[in-house]
N, C-alpha and C. Protein backbone atom coordinates (compact mmCIF):
# COMPACT_ATOMS: atom_id res chain seq x y z
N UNK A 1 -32.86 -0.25 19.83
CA UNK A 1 -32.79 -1.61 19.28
C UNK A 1 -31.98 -1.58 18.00
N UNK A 2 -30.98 -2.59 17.51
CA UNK A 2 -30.35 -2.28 16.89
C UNK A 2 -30.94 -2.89 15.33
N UNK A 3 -30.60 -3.03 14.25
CA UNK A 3 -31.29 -2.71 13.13
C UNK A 3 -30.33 -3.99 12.12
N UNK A 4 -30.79 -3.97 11.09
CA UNK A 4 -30.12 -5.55 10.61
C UNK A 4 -29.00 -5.07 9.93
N UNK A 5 -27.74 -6.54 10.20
CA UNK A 5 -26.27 -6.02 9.86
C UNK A 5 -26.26 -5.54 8.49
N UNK A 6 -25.35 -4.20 8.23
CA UNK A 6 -25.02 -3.94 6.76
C UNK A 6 -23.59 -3.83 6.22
N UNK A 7 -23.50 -3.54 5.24
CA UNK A 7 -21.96 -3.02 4.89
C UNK A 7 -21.61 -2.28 4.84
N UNK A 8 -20.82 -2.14 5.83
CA UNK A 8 -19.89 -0.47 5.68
C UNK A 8 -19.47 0.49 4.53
N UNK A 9 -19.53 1.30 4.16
CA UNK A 9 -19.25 1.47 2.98
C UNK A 9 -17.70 2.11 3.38
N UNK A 10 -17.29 2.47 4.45
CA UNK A 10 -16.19 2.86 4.14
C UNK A 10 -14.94 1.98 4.08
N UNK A 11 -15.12 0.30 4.91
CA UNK A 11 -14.06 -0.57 4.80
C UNK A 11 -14.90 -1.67 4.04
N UNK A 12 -16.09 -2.00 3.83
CA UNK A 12 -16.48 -3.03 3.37
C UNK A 12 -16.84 -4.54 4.51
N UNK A 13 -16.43 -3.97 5.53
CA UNK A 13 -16.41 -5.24 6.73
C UNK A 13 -18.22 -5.38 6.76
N UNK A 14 -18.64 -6.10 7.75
CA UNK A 14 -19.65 -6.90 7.96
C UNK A 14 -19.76 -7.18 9.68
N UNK A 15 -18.49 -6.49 10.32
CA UNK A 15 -18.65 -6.80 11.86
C UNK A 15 -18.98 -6.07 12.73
N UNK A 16 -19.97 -6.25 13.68
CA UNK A 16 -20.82 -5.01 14.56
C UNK A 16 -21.54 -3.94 13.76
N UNK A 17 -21.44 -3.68 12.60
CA UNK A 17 -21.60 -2.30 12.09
C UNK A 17 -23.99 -2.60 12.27
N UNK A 18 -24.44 -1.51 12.68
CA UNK A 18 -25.92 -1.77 12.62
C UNK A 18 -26.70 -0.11 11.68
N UNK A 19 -27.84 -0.37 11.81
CA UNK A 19 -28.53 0.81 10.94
C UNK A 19 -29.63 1.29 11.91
N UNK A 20 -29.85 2.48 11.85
CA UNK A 20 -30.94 2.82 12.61
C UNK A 20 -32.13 3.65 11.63
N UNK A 21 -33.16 3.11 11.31
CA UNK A 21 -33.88 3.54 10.08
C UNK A 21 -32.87 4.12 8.58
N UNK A 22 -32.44 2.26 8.59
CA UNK A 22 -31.95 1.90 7.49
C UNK A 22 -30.71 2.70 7.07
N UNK A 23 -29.71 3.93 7.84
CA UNK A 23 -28.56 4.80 8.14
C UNK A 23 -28.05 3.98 8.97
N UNK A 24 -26.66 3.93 7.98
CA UNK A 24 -25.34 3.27 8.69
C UNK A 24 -25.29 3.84 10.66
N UNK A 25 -25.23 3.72 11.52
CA UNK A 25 -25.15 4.03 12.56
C UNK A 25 -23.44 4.02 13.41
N UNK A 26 -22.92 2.70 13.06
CA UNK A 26 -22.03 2.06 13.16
C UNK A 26 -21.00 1.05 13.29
N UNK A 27 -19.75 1.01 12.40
CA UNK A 27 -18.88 -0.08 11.76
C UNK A 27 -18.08 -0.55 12.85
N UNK A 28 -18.25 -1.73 13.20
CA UNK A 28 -17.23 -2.20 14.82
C UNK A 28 -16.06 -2.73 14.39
N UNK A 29 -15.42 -2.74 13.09
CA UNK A 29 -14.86 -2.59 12.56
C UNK A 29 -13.92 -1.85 12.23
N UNK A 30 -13.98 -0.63 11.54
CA UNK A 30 -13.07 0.62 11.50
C UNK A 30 -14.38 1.93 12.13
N UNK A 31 -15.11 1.96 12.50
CA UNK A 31 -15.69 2.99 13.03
C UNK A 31 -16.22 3.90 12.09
N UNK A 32 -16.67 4.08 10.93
CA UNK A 32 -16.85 4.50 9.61
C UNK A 32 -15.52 5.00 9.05
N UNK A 33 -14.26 4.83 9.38
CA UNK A 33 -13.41 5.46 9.35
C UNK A 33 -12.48 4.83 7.44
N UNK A 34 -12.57 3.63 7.66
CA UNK A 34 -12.53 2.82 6.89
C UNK A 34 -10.42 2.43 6.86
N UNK A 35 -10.68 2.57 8.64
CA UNK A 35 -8.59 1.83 9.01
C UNK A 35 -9.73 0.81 9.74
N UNK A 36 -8.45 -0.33 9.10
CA UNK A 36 -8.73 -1.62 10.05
C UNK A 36 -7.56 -2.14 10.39
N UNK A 37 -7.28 -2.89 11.44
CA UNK A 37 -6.01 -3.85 11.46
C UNK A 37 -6.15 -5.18 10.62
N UNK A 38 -5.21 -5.70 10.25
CA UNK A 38 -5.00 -6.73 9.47
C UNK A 38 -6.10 -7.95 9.91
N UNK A 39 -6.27 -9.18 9.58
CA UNK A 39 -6.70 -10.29 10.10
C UNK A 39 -5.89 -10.72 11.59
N UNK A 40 -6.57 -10.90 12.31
CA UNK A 40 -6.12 -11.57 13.79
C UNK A 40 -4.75 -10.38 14.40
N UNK A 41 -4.98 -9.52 14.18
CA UNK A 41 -4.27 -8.28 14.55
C UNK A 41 -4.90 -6.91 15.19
N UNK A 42 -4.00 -6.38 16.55
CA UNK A 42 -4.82 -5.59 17.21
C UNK A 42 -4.52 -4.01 16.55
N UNK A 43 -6.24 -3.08 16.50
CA UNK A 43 -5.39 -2.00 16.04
C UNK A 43 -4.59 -0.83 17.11
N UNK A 44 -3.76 -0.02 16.50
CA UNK A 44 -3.36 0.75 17.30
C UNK A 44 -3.39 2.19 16.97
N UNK A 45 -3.68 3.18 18.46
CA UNK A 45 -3.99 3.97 17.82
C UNK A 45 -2.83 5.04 17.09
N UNK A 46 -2.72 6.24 16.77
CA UNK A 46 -1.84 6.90 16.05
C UNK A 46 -1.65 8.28 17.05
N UNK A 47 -0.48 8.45 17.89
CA UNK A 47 -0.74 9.78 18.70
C UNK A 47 0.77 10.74 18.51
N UNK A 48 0.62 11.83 18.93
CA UNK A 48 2.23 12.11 18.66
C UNK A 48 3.08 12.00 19.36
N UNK A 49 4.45 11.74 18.91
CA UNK A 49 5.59 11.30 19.17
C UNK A 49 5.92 9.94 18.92
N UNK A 50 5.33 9.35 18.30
CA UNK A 50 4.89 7.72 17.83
C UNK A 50 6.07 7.61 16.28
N UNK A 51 6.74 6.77 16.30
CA UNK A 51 7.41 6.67 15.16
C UNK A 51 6.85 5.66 13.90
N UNK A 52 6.28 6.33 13.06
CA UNK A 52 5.61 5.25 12.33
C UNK A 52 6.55 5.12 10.80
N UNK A 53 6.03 3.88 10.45
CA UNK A 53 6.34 3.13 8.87
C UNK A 53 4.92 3.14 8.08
N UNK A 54 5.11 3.94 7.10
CA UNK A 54 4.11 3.48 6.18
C UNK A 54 4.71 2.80 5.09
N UNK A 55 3.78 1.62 4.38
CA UNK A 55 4.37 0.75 3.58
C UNK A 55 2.82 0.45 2.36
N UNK A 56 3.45 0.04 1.37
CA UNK A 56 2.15 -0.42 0.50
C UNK A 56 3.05 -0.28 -0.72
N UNK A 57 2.04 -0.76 -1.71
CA UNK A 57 2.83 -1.00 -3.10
C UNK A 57 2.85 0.21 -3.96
N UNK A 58 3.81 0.45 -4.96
CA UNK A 58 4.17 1.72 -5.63
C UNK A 58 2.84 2.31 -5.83
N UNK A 59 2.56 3.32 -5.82
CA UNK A 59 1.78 4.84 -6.30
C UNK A 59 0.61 4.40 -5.16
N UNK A 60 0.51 3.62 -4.34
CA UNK A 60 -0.78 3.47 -3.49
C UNK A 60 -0.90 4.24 -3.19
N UNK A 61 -0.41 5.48 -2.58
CA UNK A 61 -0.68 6.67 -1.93
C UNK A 61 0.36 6.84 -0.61
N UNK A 62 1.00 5.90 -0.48
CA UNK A 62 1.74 6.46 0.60
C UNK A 62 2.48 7.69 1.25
N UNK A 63 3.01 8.69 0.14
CA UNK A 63 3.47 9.69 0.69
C UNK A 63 2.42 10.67 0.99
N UNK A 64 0.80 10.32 0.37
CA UNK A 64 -0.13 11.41 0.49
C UNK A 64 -0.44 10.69 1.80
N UNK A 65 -0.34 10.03 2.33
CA UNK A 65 -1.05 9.20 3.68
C UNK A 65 -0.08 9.91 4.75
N UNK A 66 1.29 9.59 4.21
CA UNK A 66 2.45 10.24 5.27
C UNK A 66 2.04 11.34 5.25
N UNK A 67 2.03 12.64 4.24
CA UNK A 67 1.87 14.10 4.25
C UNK A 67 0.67 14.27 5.27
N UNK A 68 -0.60 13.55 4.79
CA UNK A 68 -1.86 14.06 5.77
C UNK A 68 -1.33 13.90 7.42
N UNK A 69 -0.47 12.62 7.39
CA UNK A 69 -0.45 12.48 9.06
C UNK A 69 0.31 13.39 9.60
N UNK A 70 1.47 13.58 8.23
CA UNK A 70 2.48 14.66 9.46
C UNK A 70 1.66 15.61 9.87
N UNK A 71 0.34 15.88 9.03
CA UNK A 71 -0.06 17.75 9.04
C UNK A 71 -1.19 17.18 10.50
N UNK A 72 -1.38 16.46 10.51
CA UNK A 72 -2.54 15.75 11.22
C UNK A 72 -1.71 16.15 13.40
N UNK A 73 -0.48 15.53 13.00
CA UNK A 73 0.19 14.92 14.29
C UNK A 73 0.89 16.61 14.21
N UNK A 74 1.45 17.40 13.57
CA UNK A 74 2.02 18.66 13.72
C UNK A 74 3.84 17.96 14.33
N UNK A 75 3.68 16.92 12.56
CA UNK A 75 5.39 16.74 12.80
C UNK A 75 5.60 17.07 10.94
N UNK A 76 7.10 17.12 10.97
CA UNK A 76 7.69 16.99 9.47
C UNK A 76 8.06 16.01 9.02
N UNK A 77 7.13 15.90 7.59
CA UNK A 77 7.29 14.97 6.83
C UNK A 77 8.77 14.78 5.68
N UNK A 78 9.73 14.29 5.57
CA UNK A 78 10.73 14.28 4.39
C UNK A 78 10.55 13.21 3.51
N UNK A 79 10.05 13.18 2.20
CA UNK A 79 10.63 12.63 1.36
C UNK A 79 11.81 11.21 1.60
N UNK A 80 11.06 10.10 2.10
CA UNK A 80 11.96 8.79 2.20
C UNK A 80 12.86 8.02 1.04
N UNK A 81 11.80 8.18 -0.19
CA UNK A 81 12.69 8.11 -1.57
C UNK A 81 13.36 9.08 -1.73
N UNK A 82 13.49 10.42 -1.60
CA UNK A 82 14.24 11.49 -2.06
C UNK A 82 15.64 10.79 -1.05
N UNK A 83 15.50 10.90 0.16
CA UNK A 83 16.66 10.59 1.16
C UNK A 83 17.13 9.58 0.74
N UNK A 84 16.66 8.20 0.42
CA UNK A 84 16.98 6.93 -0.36
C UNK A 84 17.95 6.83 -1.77
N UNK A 85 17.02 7.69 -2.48
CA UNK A 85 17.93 8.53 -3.98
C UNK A 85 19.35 9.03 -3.08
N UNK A 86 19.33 9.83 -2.49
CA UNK A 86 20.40 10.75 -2.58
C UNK A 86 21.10 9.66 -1.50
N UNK A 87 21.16 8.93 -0.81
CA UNK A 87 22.12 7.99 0.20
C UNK A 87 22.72 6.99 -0.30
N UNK A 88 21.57 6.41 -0.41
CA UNK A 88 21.63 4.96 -1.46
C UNK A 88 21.78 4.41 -2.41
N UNK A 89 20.87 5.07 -3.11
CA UNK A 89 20.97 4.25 -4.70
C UNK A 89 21.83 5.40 -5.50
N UNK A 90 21.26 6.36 -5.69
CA UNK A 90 22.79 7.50 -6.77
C UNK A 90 24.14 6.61 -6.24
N UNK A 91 24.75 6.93 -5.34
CA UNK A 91 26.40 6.43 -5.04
C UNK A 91 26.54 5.21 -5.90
N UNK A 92 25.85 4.48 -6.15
CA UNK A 92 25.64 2.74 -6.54
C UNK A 92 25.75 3.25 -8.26
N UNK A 93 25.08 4.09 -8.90
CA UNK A 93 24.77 4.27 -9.80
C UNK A 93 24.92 5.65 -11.16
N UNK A 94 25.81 6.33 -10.43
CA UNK A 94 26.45 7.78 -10.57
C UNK A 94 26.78 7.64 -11.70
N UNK A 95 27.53 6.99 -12.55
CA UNK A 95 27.67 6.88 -14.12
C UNK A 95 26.35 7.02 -14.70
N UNK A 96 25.21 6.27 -14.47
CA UNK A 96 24.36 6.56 -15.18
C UNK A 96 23.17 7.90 -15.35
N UNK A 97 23.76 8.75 -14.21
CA UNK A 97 22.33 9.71 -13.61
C UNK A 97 23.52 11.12 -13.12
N UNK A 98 22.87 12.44 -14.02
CA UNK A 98 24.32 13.32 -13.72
C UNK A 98 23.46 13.76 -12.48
N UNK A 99 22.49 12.96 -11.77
CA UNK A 99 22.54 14.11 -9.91
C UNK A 99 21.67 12.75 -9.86
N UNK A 100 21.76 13.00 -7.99
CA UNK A 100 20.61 11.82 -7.29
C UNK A 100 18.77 12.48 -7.72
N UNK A 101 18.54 13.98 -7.79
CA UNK A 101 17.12 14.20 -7.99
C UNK A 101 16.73 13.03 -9.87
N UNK A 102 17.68 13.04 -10.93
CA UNK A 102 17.31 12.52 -12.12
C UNK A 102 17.06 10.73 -11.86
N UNK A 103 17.82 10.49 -10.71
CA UNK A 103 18.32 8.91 -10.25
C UNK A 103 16.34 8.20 -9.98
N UNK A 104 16.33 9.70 -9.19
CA UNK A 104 15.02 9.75 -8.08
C UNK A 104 13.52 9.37 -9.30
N UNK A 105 14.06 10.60 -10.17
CA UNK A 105 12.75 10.76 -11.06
C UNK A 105 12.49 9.33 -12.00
N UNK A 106 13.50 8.65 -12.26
CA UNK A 106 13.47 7.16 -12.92
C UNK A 106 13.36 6.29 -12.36
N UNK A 107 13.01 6.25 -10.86
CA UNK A 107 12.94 5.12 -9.55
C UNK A 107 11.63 4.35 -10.14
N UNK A 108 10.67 4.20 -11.02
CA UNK A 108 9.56 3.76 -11.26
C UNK A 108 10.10 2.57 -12.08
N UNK A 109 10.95 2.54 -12.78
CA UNK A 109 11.56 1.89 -14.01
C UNK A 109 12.79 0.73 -13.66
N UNK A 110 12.95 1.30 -11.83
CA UNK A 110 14.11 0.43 -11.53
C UNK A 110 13.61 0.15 -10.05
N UNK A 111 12.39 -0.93 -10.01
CA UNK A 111 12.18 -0.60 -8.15
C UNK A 111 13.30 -1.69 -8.31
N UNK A 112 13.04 -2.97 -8.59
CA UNK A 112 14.10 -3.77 -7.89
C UNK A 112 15.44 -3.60 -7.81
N UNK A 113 16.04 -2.91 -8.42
CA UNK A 113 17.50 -1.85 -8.57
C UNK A 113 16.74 -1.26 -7.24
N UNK A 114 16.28 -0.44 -7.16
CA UNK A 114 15.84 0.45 -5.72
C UNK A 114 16.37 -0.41 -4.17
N UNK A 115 15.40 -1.79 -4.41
CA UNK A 115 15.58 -2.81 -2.97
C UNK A 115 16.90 -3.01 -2.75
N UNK A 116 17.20 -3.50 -4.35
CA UNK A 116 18.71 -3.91 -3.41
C UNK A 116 19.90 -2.80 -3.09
N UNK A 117 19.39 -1.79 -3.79
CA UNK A 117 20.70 -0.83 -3.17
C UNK A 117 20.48 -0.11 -1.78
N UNK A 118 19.01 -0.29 -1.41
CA UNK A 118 18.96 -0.44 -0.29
C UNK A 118 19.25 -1.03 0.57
N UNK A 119 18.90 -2.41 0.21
CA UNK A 119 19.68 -3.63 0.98
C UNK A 119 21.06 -3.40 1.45
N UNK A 120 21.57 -3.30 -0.25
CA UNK A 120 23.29 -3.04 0.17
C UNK A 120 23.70 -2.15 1.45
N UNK A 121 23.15 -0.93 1.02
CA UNK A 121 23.14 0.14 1.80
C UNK A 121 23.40 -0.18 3.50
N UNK A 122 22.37 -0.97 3.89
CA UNK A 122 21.80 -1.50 5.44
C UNK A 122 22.92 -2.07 5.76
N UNK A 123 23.91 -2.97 4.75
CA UNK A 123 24.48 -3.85 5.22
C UNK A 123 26.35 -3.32 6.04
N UNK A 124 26.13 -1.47 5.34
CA UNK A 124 27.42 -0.66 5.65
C UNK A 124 27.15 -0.81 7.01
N UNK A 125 28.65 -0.57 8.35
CA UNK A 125 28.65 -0.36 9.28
C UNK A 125 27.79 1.09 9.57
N UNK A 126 27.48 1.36 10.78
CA UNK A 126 26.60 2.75 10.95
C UNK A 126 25.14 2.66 10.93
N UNK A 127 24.48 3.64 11.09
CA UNK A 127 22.94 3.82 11.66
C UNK A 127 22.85 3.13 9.79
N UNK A 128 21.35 2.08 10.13
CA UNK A 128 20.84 1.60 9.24
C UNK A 128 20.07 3.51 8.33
N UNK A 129 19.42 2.88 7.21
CA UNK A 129 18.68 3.96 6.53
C UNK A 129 17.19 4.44 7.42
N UNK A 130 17.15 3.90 8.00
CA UNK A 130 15.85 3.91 8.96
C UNK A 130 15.83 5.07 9.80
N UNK A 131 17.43 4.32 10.55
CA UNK A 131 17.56 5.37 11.86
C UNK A 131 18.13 6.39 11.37
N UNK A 132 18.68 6.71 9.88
CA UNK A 132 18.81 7.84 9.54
C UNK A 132 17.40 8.96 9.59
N UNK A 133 16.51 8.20 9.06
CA UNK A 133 15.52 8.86 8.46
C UNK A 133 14.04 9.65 9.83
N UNK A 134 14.30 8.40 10.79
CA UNK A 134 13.94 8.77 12.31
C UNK A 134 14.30 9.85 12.76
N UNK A 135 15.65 9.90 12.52
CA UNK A 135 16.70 11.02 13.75
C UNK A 135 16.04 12.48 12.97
N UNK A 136 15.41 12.79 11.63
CA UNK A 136 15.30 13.71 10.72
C UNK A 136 13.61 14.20 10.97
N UNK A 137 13.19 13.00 11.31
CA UNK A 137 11.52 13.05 11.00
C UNK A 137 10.29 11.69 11.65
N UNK A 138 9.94 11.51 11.93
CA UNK A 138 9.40 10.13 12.51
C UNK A 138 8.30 9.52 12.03
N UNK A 139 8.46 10.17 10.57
CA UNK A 139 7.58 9.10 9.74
C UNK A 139 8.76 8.51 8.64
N UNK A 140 8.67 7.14 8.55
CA UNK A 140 9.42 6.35 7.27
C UNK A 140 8.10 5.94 6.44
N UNK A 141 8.79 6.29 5.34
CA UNK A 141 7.92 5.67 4.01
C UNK A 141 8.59 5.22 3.09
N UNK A 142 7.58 3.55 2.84
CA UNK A 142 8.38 3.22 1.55
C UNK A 142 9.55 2.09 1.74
N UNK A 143 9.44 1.54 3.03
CA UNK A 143 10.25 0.33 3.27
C UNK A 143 9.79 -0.92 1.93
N UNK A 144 10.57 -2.13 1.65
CA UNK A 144 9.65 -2.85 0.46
C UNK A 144 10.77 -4.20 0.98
N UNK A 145 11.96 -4.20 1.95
CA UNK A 145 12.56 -5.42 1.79
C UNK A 145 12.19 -6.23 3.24
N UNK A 146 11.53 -7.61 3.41
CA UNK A 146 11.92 -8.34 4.38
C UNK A 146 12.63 -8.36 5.29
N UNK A 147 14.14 -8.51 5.03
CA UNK A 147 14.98 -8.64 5.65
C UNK A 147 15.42 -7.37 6.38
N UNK A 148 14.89 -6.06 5.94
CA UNK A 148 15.50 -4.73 6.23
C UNK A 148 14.11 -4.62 7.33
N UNK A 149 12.63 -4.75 6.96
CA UNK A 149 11.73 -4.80 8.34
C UNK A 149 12.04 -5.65 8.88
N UNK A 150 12.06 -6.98 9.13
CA UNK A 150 12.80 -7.47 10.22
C UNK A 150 13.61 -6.98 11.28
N UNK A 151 15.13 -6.27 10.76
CA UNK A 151 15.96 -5.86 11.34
C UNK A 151 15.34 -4.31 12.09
N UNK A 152 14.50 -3.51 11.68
CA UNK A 152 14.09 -2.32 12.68
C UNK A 152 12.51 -2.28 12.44
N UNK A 153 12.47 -3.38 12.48
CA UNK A 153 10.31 -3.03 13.12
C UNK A 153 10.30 -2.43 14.20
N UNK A 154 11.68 -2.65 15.13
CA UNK A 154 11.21 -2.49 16.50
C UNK A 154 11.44 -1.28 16.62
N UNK A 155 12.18 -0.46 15.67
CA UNK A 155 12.13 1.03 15.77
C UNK A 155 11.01 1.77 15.61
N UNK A 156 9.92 1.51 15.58
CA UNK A 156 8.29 2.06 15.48
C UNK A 156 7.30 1.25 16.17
N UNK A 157 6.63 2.43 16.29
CA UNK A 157 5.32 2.62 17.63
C UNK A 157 4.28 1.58 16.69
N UNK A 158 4.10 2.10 15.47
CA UNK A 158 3.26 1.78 14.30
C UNK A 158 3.51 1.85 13.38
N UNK A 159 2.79 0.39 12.63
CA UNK A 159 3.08 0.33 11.12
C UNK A 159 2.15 0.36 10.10
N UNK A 160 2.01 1.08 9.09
CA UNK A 160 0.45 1.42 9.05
C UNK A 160 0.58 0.60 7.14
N UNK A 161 -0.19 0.02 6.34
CA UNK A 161 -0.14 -0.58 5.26
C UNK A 161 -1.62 0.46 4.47
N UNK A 162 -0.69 1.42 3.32
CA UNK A 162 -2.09 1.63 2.48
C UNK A 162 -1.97 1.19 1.43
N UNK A 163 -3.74 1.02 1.13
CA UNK A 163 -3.96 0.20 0.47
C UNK A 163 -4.83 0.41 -0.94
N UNK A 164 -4.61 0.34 -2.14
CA UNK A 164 -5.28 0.72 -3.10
C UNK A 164 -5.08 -0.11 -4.22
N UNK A 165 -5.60 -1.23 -3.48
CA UNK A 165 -4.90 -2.95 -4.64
C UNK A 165 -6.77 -3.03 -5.46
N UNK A 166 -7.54 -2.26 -4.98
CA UNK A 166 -8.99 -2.33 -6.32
C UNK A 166 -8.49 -1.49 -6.96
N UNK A 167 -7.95 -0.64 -7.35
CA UNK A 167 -7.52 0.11 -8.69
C UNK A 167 -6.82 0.55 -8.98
N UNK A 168 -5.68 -0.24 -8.38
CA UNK A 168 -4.20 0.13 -8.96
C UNK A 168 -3.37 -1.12 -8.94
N UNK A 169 -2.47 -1.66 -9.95
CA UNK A 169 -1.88 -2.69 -10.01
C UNK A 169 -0.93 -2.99 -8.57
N UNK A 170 -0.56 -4.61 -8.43
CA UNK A 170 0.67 -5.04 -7.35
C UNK A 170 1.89 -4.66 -7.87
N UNK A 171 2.72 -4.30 -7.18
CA UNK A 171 4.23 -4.41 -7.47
C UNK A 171 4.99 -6.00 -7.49
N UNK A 172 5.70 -6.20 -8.25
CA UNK A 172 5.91 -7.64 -8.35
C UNK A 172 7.02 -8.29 -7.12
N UNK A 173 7.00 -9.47 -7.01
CA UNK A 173 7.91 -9.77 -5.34
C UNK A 173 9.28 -9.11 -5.46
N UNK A 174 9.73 -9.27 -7.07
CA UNK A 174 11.13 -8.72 -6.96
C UNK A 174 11.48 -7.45 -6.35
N UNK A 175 10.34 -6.56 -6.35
CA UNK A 175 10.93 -5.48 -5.48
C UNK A 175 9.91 -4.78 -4.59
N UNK A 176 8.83 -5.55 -3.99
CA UNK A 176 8.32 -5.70 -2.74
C UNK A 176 7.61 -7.00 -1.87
N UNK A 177 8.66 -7.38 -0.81
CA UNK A 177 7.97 -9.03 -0.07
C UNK A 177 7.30 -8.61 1.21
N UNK A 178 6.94 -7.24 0.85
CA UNK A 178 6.17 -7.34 2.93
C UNK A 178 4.69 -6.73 2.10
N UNK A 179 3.38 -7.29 3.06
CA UNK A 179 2.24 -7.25 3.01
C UNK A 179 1.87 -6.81 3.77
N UNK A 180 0.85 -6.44 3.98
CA UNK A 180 -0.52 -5.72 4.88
C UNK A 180 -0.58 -6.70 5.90
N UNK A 181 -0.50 -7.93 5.93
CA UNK A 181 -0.19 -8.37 7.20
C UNK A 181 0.94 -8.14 8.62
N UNK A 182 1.71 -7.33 7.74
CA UNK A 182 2.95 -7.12 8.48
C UNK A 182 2.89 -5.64 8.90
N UNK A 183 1.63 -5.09 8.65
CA UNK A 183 1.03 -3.81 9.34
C UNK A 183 0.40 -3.85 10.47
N UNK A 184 -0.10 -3.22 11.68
CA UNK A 184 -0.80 -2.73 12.73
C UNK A 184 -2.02 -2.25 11.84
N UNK A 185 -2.35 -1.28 10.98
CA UNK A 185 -3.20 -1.13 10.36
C UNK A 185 -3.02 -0.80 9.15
N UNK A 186 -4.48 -1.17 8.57
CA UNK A 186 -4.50 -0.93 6.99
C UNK A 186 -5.66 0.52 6.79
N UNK A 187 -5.01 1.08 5.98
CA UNK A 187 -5.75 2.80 5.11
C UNK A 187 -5.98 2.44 3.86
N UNK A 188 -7.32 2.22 3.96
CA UNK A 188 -8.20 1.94 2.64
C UNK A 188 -7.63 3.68 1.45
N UNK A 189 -7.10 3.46 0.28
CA UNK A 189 -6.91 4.27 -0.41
C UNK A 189 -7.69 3.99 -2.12
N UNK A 190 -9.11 3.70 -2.05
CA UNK A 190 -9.64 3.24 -2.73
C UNK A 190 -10.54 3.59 -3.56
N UNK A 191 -10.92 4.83 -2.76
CA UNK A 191 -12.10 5.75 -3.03
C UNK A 191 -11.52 7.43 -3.32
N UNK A 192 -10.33 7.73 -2.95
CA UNK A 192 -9.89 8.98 -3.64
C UNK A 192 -9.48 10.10 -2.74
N UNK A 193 -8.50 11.32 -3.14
CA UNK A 193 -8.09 11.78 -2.36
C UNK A 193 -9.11 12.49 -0.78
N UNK A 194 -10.10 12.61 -1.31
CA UNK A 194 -10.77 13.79 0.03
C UNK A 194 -10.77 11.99 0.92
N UNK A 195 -11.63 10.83 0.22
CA UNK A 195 -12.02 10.38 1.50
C UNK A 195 -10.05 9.86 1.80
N UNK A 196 -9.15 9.96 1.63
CA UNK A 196 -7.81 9.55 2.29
C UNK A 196 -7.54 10.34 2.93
N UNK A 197 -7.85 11.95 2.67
CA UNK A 197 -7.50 12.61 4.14
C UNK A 197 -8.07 12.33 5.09
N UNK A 198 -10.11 12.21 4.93
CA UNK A 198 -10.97 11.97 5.65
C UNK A 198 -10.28 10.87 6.81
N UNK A 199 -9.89 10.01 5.82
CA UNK A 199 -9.84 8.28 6.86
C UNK A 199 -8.60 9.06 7.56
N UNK A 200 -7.11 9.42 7.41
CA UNK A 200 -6.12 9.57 8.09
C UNK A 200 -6.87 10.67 9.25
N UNK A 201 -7.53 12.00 9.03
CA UNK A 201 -8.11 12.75 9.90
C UNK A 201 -8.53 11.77 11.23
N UNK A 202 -9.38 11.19 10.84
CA UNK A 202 -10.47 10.12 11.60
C UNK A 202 -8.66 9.27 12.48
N UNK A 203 -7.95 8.50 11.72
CA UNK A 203 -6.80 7.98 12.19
C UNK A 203 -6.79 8.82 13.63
N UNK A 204 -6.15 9.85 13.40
CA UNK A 204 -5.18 10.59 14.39
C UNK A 204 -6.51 11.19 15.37
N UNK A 205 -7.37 11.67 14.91
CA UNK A 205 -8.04 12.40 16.21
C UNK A 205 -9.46 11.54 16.67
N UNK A 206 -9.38 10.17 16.56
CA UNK A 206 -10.93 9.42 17.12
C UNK A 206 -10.26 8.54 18.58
């Protein structure tokens, strides 16, 4: 018999989750896992050979989300800003930065400089920055422009949004317009590194 609804502690939801002498039992929701899909969105699962986008606002954790999955799925992870630095934005900006790694290390100070030389970038004839970064590795991290997901959502299996907006500031629109709605699923990054491997673990092998 099932036991009266509680709150998950690992996503915070309220749906299906029951207790069996007052122990969480289970979240119908994210599964204690604490991934959910967005509002009115189906989730999907994460398997290999799957080309995914991770996206979320500066320092959320995204490259530690990418790193756990590559190690998770037994693919290679590269550095999407490093590839970005050295393609994109250095060429744009070479007077000011004597190599793309110094360009890279000041990217905090210039996201919206970042978007649009990305932008620019997309707009050269040839494989967008995407399908560069695919052909190398099949995780992208770190997309932030509209108009650039638009043009290759359809290059991925999954799009995954982490998330760590309780204790860490938003990035402002000028240099990120896509949301967690525009994910397949969201990775609670809220509670700290062990439970973010925990949740990505849980991701790839439930």
């Amino acid at each position: 018999m099932q036991g009266k609804r509680m709150v998950c502690p690992a996503c915070g939801g309220t749906r299906g989750e029951t207790s069996r002498g007052g122990v969480m039992h289970e979240c119908g929701a994210c599964r204690g896992w604490g991934v959910v899909p967005p509002p009115g969105q189906r989730a999907s699962a994460i398997r290999s050979g799957m080309k995914i986008l991770v996206i979320g606002h500066a320092e959320h954790g995204k490259d530690t989300a990418a790193q756990c999955l590559g190690r998770e799925l037994g693919v290679e992870f590269i550095s999407s800003s490093e590839f970005c630095a050295a393609r994109a934005v250095y060429p744009l900006v070479s007077d000011l930065y004597p190599d793309w790694r110094a360009c890279f290390e000041d990217r905090r100070n210039h996201r919206a400089m970042w978007r649009h030389a990305i932008e620019a970038y997309n707009l050269r004839p040839g494989p967008s920055l995407a399908e560069q970064v695919l052909a190398l590795a099949p995780i992208y991290v770190g997309m932030r422009s509209r108009a650039e997901f638009d043009r290759s959502k359809s290059l991925f299996d999954v799009v995954i949004w982490v998330d760590a907006s309780k204790r860490l500031p938003l990035e402002p629109f000028s240099s990120m317009d896509l949301t967690k709605h525009d994910a397949d699923l969201i990775v609670d990054n809220n509670r700290g590194l062990s439970e973010l491997t925990e949740t990505i673990w849980g991701l790839v092998n439930t």
